[in-house]
C-alpha atoms as a PDB file:
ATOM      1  CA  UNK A   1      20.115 -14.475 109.317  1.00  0.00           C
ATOM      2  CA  UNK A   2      19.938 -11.940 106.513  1.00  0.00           C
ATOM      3  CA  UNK A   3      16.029 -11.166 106.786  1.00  0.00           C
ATOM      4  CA  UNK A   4      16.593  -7.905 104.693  1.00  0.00           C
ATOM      5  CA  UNK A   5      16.468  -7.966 100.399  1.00  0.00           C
ATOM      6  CA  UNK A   6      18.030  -5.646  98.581  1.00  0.00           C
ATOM      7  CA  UNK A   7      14.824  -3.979  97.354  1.00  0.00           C
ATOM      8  CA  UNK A   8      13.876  -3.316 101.003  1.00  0.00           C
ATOM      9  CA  UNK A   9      17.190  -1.933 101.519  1.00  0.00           C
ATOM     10  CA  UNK A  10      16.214   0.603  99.397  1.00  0.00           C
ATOM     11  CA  UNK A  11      13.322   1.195 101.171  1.00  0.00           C
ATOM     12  CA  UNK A  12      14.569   1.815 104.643  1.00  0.00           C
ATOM     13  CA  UNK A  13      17.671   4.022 102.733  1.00  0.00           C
ATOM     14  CA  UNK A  14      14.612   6.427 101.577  1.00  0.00           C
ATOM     15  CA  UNK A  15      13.087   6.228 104.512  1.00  0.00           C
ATOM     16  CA  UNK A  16      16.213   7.367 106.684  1.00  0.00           C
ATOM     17  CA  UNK A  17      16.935  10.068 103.670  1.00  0.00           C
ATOM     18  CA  UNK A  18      13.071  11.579 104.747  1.00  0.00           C
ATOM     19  CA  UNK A  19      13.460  11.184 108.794  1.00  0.00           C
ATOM     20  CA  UNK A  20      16.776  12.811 108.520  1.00  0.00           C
ATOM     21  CA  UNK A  21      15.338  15.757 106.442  1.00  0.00           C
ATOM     22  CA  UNK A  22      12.752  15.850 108.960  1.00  0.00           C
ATOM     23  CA  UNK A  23      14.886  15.504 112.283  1.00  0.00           C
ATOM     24  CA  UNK A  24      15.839  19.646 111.854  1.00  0.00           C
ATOM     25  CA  UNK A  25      12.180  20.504 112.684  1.00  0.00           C
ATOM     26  CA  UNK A  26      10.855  17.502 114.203  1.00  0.00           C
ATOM     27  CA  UNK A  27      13.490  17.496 117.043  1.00  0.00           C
ATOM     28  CA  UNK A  28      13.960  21.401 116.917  1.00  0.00           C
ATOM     29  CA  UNK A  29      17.604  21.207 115.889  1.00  0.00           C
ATOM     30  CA  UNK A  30      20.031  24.375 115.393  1.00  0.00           C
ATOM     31  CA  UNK A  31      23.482  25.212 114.735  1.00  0.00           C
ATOM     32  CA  UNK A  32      26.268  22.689 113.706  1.00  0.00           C
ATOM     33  CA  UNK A  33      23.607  19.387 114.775  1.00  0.00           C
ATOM     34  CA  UNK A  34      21.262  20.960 111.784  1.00  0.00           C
ATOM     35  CA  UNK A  35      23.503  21.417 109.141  1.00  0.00           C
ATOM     36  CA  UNK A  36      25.326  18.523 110.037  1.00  0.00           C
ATOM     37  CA  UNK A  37      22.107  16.340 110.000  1.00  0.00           C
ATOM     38  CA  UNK A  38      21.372  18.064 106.061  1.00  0.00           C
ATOM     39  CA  UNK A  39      24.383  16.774 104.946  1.00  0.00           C
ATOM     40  CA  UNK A  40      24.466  13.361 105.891  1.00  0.00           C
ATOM     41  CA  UNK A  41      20.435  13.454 104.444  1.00  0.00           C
ATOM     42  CA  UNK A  42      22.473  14.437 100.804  1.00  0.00           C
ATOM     43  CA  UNK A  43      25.115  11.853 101.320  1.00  0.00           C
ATOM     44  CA  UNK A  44      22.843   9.284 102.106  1.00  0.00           C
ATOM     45  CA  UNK A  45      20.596  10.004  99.345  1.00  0.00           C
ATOM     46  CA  UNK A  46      23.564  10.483  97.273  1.00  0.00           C
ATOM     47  CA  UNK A  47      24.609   6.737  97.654  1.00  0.00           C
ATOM     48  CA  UNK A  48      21.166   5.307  97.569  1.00  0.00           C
ATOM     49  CA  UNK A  49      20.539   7.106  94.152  1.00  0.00           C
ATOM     50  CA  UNK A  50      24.051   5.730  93.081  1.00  0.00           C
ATOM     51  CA  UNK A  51      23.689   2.161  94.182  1.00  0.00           C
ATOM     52  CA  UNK A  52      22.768  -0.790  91.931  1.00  0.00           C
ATOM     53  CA  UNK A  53      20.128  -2.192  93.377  1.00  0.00           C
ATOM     54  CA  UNK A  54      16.289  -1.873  92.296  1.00  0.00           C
ATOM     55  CA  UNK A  55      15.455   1.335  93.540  1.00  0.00           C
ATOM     56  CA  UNK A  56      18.976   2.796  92.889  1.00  0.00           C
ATOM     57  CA  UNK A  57      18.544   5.423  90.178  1.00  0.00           C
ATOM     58  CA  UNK A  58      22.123   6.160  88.422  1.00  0.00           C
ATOM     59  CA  UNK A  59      23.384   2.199  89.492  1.00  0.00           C
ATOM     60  CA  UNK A  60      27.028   2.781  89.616  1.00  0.00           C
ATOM     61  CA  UNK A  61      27.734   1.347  93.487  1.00  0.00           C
ATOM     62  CA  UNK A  62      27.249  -2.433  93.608  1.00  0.00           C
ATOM     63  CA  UNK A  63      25.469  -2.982  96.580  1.00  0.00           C
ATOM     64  CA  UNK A  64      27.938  -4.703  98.683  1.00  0.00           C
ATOM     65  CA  UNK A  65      30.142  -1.677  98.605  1.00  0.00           C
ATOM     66  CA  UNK A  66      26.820   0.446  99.854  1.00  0.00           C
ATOM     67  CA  UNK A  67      27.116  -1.490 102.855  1.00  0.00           C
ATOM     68  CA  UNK A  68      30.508  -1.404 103.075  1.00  0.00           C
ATOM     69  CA  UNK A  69      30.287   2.232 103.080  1.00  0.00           C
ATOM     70  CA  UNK A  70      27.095   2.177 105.233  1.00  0.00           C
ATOM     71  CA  UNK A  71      29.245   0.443 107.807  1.00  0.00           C
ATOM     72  CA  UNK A  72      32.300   2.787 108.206  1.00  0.00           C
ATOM     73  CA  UNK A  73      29.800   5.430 107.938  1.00  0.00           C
ATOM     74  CA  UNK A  74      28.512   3.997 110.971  1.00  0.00           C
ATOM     75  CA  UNK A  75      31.541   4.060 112.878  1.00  0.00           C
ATOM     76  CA  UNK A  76      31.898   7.178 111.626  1.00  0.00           C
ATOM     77  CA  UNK A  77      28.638   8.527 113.137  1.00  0.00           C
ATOM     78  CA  UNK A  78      28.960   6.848 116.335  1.00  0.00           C
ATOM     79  CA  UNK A  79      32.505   9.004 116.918  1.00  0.00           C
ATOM     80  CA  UNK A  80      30.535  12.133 115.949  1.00  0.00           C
ATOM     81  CA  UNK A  81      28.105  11.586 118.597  1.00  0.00           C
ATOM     82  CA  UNK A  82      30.962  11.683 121.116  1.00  0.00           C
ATOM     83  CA  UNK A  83      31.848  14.861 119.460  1.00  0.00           C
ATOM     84  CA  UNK A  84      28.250  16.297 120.090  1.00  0.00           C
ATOM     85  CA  UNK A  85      28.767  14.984 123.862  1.00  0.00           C
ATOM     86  CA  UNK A  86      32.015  16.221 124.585  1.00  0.00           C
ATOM     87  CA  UNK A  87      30.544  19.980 123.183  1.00  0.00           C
ATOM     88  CA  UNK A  88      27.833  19.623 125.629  1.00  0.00           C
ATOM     89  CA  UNK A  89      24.665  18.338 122.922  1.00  0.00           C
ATOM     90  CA  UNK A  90      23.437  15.809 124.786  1.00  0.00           C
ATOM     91  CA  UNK A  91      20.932  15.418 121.911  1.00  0.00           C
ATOM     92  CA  UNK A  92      23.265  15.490 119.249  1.00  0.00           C
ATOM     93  CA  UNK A  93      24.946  12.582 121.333  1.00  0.00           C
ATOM     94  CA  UNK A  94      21.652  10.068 121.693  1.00  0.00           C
ATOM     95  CA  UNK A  95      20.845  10.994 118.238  1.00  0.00           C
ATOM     96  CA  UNK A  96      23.388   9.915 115.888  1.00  0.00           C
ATOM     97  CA  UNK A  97      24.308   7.035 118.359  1.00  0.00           C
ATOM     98  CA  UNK A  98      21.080   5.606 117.484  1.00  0.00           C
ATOM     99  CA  UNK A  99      21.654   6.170 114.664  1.00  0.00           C
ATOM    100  CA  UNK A 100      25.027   4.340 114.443  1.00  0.00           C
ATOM    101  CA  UNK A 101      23.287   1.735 115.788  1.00  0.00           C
ATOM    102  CA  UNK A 102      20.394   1.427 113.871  1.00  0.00           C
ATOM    103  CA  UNK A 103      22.816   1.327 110.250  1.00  0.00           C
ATOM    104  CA  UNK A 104      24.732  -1.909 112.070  1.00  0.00           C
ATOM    105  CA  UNK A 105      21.707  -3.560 112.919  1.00  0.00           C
ATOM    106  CA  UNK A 106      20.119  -2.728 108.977  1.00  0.00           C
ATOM    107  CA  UNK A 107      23.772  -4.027 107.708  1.00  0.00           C
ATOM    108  CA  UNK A 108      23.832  -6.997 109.974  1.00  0.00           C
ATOM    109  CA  UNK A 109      20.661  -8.148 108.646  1.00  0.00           C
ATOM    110  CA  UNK A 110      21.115  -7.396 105.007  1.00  0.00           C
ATOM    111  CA  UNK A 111      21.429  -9.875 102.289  1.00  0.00           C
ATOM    112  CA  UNK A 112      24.309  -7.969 100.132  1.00  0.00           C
ATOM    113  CA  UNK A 113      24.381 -10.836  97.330  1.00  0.00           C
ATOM    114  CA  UNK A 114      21.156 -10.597  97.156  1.00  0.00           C
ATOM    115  CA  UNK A 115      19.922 -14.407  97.176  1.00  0.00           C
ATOM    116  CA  UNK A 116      16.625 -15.414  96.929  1.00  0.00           C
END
């Protein structure tokens, strides 16, 4: 059941862009988890600005390639939170595997063609 419209999409996307600019000082984050939480706050908000869809700014992404792209980054995430465990951030760890989790469950229930 895809319960979530494009336009909503868009919302959550500038949503997570603002909680991950937050997480630094909200969570009290430092060193590589930091700087490695900025930069996937500028890639997200990278794509969202890029995607066509009606919050999307520049429109150059189609939207089903944003989730495409949301979904490997995903996987991506979830193998960098076993990179955080296996250097001993526990926090770093829970974080971005949550995280992980969180973009499959938003692309799982996504309407990418964007019917009515």
């Amino acid at each position: 059941m895809k319960i979530i419209s494009p336009k909503l999409h868009a919302i959550l996307d500038y949503i997570v862009v603002i909680f991950l600019l937050a997480s630094p000082a909200l969570f009290k984050m430092d060193g590589i988890l930091c700087s490695f939480t900025y930069g996937v706050a500028a890639i997200h908000l990278l794509l969202t600005i890029l995607t066509r869809f009606e919050l999307g700014l520049i429109k150059v992404i189609p939207f089903p390639l944003h989730g495409i792209i949301e979904f490997f980054a995903a996987i991506a995430l979830a193998l960098v939170s076993f990179w955080f465990n296996k250097n001993g951030n526990a926090f770093g760890f829970y974080y971005y595997l949550y995280f992980a989790i969180a973009i499959i469950l938003v692309f799982t229930l996504t309407d990418y063609k964007g019917r009515k």
